[in-house]
Protein backbone atom coordinates (compact mmCIF):
# COMPACT_ATOMS: atom_id res chain seq x y z
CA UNK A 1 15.20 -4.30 17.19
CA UNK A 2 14.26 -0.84 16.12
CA UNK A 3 11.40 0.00 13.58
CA UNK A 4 11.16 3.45 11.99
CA UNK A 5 7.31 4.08 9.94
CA UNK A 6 6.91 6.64 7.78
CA UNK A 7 3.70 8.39 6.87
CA UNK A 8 2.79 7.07 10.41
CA UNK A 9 -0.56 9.21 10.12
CA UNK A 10 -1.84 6.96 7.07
CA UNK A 11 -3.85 3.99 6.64
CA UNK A 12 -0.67 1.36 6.62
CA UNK A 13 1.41 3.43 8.94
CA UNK A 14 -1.37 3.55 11.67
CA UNK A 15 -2.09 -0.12 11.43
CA UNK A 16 1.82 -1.47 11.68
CA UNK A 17 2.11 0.82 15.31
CA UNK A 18 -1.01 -1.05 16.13
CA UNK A 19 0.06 -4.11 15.61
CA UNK A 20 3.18 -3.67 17.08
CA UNK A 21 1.82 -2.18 19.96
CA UNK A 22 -0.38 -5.06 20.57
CA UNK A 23 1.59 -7.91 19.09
CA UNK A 24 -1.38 -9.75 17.60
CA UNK A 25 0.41 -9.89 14.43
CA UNK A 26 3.56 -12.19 15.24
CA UNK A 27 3.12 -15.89 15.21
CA UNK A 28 6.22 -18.61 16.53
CA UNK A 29 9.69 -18.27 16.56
CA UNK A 30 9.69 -14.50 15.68
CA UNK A 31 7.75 -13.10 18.76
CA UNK A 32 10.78 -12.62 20.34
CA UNK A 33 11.79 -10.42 18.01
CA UNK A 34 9.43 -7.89 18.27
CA UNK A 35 8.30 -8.84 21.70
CA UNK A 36 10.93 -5.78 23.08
CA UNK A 37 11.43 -3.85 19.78
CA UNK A 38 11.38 -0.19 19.64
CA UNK A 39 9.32 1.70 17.22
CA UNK A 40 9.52 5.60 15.81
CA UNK A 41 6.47 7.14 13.84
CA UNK A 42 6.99 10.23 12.38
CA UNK A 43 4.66 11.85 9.54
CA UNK A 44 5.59 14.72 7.09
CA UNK A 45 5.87 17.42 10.29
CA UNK A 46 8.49 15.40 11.77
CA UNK A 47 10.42 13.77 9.17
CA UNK A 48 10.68 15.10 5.42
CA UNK A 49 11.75 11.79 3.69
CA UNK A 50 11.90 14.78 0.23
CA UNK A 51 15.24 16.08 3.07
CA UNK A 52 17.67 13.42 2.41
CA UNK A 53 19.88 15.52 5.75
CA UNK A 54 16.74 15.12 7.71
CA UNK A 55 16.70 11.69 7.44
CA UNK A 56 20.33 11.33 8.16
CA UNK A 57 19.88 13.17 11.00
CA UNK A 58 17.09 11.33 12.28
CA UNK A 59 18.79 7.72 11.47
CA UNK A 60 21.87 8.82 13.37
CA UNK A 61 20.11 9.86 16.67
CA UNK A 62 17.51 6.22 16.33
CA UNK A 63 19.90 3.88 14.70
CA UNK A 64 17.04 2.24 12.77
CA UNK A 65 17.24 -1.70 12.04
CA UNK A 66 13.95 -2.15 9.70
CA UNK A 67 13.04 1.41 7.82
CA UNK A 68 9.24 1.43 6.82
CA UNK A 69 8.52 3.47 4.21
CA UNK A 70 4.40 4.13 4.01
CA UNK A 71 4.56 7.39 2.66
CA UNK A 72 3.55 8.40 -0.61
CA UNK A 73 1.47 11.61 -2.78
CA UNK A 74 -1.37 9.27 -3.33
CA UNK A 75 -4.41 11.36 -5.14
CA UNK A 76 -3.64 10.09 -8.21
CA UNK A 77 -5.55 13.21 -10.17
CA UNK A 78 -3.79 15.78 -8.26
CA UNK A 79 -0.44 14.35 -9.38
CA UNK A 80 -1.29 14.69 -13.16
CA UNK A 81 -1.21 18.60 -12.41
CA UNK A 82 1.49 18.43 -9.34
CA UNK A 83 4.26 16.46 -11.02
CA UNK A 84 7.22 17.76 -9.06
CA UNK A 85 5.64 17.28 -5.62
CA UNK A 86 4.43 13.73 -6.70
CA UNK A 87 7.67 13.13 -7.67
CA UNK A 88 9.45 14.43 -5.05
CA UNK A 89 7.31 12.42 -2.34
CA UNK A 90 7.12 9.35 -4.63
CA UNK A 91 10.70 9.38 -5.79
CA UNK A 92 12.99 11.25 -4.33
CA UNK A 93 11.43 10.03 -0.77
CA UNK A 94 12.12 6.23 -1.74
CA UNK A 95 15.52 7.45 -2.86
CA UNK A 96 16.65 9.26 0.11
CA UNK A 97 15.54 6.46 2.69
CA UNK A 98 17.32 3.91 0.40
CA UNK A 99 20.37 6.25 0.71
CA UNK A 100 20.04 6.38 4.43
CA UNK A 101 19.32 2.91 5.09
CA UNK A 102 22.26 1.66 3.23
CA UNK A 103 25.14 3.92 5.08
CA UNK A 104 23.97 1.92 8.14
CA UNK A 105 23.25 -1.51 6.54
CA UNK A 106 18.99 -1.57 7.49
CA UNK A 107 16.39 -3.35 5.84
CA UNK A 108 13.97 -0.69 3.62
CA UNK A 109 10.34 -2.15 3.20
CA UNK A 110 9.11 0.27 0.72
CA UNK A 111 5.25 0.42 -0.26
CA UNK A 112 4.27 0.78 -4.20
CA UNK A 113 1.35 0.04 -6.25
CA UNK A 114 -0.39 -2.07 -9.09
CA UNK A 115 0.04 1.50 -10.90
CA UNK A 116 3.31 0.90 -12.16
CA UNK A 117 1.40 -1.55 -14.86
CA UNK A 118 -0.40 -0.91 -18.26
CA UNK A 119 -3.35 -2.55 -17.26
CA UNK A 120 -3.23 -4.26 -21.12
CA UNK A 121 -2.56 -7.87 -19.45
CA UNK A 122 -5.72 -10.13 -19.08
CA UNK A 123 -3.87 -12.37 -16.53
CA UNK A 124 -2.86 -11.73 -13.25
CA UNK A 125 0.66 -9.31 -13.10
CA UNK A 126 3.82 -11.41 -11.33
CA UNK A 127 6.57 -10.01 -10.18
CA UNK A 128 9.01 -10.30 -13.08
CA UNK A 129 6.61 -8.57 -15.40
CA UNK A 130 8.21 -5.08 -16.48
CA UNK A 131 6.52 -1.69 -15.33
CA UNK A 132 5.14 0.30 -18.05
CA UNK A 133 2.69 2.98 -15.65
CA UNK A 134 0.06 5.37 -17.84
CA UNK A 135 -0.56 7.98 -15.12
CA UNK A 136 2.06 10.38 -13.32
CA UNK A 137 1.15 8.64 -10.27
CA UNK A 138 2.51 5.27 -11.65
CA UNK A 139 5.29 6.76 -13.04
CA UNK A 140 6.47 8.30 -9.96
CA UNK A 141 5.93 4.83 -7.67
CA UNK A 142 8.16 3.27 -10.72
CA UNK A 143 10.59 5.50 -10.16
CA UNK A 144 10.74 5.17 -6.70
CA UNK A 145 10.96 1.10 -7.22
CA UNK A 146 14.10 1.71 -9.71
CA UNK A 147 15.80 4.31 -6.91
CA UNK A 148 15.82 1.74 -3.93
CA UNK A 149 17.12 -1.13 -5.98
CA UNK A 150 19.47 1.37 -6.97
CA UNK A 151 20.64 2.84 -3.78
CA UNK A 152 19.82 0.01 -1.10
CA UNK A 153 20.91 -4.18 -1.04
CA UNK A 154 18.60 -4.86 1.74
CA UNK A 155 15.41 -4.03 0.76
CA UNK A 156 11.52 -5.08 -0.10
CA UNK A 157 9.34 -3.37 -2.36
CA UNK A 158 5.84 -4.27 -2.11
CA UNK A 159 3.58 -3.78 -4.79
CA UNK A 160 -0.34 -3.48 -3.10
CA UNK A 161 -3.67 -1.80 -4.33
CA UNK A 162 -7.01 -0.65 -3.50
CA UNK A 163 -6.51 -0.53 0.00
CA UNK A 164 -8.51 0.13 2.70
CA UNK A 165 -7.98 0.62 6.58
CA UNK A 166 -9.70 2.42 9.56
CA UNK A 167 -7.86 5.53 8.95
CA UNK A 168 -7.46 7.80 6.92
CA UNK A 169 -9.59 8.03 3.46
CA UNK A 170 -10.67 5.14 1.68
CA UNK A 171 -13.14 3.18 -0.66
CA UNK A 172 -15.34 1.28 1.87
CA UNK A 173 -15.59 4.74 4.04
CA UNK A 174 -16.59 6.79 0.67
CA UNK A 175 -18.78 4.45 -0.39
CA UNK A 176 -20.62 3.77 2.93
CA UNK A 177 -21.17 7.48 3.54
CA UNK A 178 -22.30 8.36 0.23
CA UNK A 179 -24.40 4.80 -0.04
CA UNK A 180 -26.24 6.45 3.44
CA UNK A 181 -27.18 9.62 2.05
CA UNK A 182 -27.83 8.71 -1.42
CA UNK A 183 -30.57 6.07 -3.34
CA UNK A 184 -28.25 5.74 -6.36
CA UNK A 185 -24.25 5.82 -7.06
CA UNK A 186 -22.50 5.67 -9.74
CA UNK A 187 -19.52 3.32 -10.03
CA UNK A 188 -16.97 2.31 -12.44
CA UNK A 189 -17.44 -1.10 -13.75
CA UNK A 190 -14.34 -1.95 -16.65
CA UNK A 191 -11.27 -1.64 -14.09
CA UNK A 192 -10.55 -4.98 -12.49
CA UNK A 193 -8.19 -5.17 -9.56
CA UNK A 194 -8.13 -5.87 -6.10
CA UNK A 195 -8.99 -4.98 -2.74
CA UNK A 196 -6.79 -5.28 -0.06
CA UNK A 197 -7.32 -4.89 3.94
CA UNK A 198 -4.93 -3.07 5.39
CA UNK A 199 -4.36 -5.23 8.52
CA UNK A 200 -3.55 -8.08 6.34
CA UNK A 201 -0.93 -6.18 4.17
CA UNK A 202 0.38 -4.71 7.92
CA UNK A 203 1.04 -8.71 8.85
CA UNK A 204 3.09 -9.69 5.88
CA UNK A 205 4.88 -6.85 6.10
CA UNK A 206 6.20 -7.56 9.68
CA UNK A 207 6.77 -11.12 8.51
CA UNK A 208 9.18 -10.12 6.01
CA UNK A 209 11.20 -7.64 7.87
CA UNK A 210 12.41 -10.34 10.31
CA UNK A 211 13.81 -12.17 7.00
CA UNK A 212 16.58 -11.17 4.41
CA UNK A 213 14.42 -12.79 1.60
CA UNK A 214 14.46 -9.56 -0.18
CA UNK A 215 13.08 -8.91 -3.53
CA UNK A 216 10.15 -7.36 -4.97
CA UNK A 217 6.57 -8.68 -4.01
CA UNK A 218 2.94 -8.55 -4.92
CA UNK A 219 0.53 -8.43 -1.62
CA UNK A 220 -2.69 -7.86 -2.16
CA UNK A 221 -6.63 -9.45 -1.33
CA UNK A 222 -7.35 -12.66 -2.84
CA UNK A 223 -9.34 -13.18 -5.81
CA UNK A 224 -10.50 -9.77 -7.99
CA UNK A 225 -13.20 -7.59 -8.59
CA UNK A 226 -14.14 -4.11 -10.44
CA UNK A 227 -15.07 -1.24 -8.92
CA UNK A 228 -18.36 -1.61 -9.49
CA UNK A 229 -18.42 -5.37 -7.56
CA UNK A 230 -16.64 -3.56 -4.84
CA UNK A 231 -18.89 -1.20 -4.01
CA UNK A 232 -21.76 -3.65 -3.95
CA UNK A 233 -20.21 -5.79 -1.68
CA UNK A 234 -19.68 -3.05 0.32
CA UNK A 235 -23.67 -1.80 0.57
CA UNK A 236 -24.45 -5.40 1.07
CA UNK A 237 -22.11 -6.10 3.72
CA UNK A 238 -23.20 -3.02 5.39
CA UNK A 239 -26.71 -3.79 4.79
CA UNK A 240 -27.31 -0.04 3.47
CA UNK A 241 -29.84 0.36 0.69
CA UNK A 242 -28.69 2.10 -2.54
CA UNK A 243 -28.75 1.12 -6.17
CA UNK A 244 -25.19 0.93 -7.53
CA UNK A 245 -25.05 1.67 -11.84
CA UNK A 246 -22.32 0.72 -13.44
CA UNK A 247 -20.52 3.15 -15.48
CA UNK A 248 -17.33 3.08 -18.28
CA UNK A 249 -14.20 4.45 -17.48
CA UNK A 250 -15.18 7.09 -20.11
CA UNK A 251 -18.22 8.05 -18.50
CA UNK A 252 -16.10 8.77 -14.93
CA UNK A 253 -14.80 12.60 -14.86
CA UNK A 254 -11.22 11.79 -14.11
CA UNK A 255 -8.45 13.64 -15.18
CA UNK A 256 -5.71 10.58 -14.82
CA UNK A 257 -5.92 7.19 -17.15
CA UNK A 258 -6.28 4.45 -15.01
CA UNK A 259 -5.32 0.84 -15.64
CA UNK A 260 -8.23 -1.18 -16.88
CA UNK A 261 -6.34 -4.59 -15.34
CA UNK A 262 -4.24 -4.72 -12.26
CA UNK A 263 -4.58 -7.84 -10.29
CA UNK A 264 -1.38 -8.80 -8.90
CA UNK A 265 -0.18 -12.52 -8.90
CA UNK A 266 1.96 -13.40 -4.74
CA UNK A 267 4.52 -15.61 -6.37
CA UNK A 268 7.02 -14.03 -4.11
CA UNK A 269 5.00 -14.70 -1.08
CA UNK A 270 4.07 -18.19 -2.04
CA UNK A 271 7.59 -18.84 -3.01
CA UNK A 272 9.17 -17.65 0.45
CA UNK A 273 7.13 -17.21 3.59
CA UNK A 274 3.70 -18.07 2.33
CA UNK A 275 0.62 -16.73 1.12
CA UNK A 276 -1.48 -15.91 3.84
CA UNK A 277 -3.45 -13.18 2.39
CA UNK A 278 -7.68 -13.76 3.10
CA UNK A 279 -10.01 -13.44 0.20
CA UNK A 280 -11.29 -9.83 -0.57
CA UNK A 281 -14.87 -10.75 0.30
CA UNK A 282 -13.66 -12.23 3.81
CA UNK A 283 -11.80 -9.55 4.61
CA UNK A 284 -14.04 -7.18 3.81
CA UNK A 285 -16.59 -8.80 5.53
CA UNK A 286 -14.89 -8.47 8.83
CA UNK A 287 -13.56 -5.00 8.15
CA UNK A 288 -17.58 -3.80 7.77
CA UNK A 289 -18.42 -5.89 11.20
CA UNK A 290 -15.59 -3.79 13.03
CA UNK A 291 -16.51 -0.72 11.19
CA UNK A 292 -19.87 -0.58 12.70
């Protein structure tokens, strides 16, 4: 089998070649299948996913069987001001792979985000709940979900958030490295979501893409938090000590509306290959450990 990763640089992307490398991921019947597969990385310098004849080009000369897409204009501030690059990387990019992958019948995983809700619910979002995003970010990532059910039959669209990995820029690595250098942070307190560990996300995600249980699903830590609960966790599991404030979202200088709810509900995951995902504390527990 051959896996192709976009945004191969990034948190997600970094973790799947890891896991594939190593092959601590696959459990049973499907270590075969990945036992001898081959895997391409490429980041925006090699592959422009925004080129729909780049990635043409580059499926004809690997033949991909499972398309990853982990790419994505993420700052969600800077896309409030940058609209037609955020929605070229978070639209058009989703688009073009679906394209691609459909002329030669492979399986598009495509990554999105709790963003594409309102935040207005006060119970957890499932996957039949419609989209209605407040930001530019969200809109774009909405988008994106609409174009690949559009252009592609054999595809996943997972819906994550707050994640954090050992690469790349993150929550837990912000907040540890301010926590050290400061006695007091300031921290958002009235947005409720939750975090997710990239490693587990990176397992799920190689579960599914051995399957043809496509659909859209909701993979993310268990349980939920705010900000605010987050970041404690985070000083306390890194035994640093700072005093964390809480804070309204009106009292953070953000330029972007952010949803004030966005725990997502893994009906799709319970209903088809299980619901493996570890509790946000316990993940984040061992992420901290491994950190150190």
């Amino acid at each position: 089998m051959r896996v192709l990763i976009t945004g191969g640089n990034g948190q997600l992307g970094s973790m799947l070649m890891q896991l594939l490398a190593e092959k601590q991921c696959i459990l049973g019947e499907i270590d075969a299948i990945y036992k001898d597969c081959a895997v391409a990385c490429t980041n925006k310098t090699t592959l422009d996913i925004t080129n729909l004849w780049d990635i043409k080009n580059c499926f004809m000369k690997f033949k991909p069987h499972v398309v990853i897409n982990t790419a994505a204009y993420t700052h969600v501030d800077h896309c409030e001001s940058n609209i037609d690059l955020c929605f070229k990387a978070n639209s058009l990019g989703p688009r073009n792979l679906a394209i691609a992958c459909e002329e030669i019948q492979a399986k598009l995983i495509h990554i999105s985000t709790d963003y594409v809700f309102d935040g207005k619910s006060n119970i957890p979002y499932r996957e039949f709940d419609l989209p209605n995003p407040i930001n530019i970010y969200g809109k774009s990532k909405a988008l994106g979900e609409e174009y690949v059910k559009q252009f592609c039959s054999r595809y996943f669209i997972i819906r994550t958030s707050w994640l954090y990995g050992y690469e790349g820029k993150n929550f837990v690595k912000t907040v540890v490295k301010a926590a050290k250098e400061k006695k007091l942070l300031h921290v958002v307190a009235d947005q409720i979501g939750t975090p997710t560990n990239v490693e587990d996300l990176a397992y799920h995600l190689l579960q599914l893409a051995v399957t043809d249980e496509y659909g859209i699903y909701h993979c993310t830590g268990g349980g939920e938090c705010s900000w605010y609960e987050f970041a404690k966790a985070i000083t306390e599991y890194a035994q640093i000590e700072c005093m964390i404030h809480p804070i309204s979202s009106q009292d953070y200088d953000s330029i972007a509306q952010r949803p004030l709810y966005s725990t997502l509900d893994h009906m799709m995951l319970r209903c088809t290959i299980g619901d493996h995902m570890r509790d946000w504390k316990e993940a984040l527990k061992e992420f901290i450990l491994n950190l150190k």
